[in-house]
Protein backbone atom coordinates (compact mmCIF):
# COMPACT_ATOMS: atom_id res chain seq x y z
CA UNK A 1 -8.03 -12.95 -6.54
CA UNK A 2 -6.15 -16.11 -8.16
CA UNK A 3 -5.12 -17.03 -4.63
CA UNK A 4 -8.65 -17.21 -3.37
CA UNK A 5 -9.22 -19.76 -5.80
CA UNK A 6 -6.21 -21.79 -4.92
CA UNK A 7 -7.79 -21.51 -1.06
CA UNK A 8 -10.25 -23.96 -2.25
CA UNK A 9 -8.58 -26.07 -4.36
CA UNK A 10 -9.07 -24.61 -7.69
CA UNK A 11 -6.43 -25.29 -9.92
CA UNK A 12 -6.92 -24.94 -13.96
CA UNK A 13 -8.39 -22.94 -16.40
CA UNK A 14 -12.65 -23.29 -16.14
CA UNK A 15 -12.81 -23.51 -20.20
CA UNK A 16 -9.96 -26.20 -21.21
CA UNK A 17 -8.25 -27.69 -17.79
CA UNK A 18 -5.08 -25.96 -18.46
CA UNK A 19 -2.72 -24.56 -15.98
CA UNK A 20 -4.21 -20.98 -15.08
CA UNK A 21 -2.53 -17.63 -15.53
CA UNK A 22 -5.44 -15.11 -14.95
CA UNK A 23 -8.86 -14.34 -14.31
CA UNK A 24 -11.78 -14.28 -16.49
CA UNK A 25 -15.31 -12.73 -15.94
CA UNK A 26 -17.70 -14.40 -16.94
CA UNK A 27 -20.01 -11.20 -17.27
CA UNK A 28 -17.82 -8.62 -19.27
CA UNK A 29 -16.98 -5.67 -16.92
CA UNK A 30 -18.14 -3.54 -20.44
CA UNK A 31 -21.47 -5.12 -20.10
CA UNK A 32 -22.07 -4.44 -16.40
CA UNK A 33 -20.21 -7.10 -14.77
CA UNK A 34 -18.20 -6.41 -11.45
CA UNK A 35 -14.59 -7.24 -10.79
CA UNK A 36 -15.48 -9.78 -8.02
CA UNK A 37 -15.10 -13.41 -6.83
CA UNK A 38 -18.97 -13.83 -7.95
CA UNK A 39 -17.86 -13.09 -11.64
CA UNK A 40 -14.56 -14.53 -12.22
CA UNK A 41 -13.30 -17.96 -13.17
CA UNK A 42 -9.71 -18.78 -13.69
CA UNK A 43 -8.41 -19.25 -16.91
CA UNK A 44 -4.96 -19.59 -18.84
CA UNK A 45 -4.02 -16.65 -21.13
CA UNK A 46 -5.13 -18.28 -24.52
CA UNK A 47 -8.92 -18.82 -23.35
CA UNK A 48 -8.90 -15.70 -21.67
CA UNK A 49 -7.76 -14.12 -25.28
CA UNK A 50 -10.36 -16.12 -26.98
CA UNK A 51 -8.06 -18.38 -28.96
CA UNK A 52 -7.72 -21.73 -26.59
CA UNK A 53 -10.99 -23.74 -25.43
CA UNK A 54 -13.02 -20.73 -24.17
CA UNK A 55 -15.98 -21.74 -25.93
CA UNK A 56 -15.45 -25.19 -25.70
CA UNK A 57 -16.36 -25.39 -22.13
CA UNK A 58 -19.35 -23.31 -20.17
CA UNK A 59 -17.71 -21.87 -17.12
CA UNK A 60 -21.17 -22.63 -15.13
CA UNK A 61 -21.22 -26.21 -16.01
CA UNK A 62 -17.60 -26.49 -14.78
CA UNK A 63 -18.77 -24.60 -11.44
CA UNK A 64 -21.78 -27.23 -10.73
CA UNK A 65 -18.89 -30.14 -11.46
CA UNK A 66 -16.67 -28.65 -9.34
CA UNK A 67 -19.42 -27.88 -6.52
CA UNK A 68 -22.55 -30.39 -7.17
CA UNK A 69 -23.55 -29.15 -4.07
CA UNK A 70 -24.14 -25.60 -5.93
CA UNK A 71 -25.51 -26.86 -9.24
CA UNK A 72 -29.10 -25.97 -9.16
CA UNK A 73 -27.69 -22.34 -8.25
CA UNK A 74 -25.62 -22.14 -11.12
CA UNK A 75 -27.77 -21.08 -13.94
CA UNK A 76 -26.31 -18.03 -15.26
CA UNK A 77 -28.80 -14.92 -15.87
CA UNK A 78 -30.62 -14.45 -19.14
């Protein structure tokens, strides 16, 4: 799945900008998510482990930066 980021040119972690290592969902396979493109950002091992700048940064809002295009599409489920 990482490489089908790098196909369209997405390079770092979604939470701190960091060089990226592996995948993140952004809805927890335990709470229902699936293990797809839809649901995954990338992200560098300490985020992904909860100790870098996972919570520093909303994965969406670094979507709709990264495609403005998508923004108003981006508003994650409640």
């Amino acid at each position: 799945m990482l490489a089908d980021w790098e196909e369209h040119d997405l390079y770092g972690c979604a939470f701190c900008g960091g060089p990226y290592e592996d995948i993140e969902h952004l809805v927890p396979i335990s709470k229902g998510g699936e293990h797809s493109l839809a649901n995954i950002v990338p992200s560098c091992i300490d985020c992904n482990r909860g100790v870098g700048g996972k919570h520093a940064r909303d994965p969406w809002e670094w979507l709709a930066e990264r495609f403005p295009n998508l923004a108003p599409l981006l508003t994650p489920e409640s």
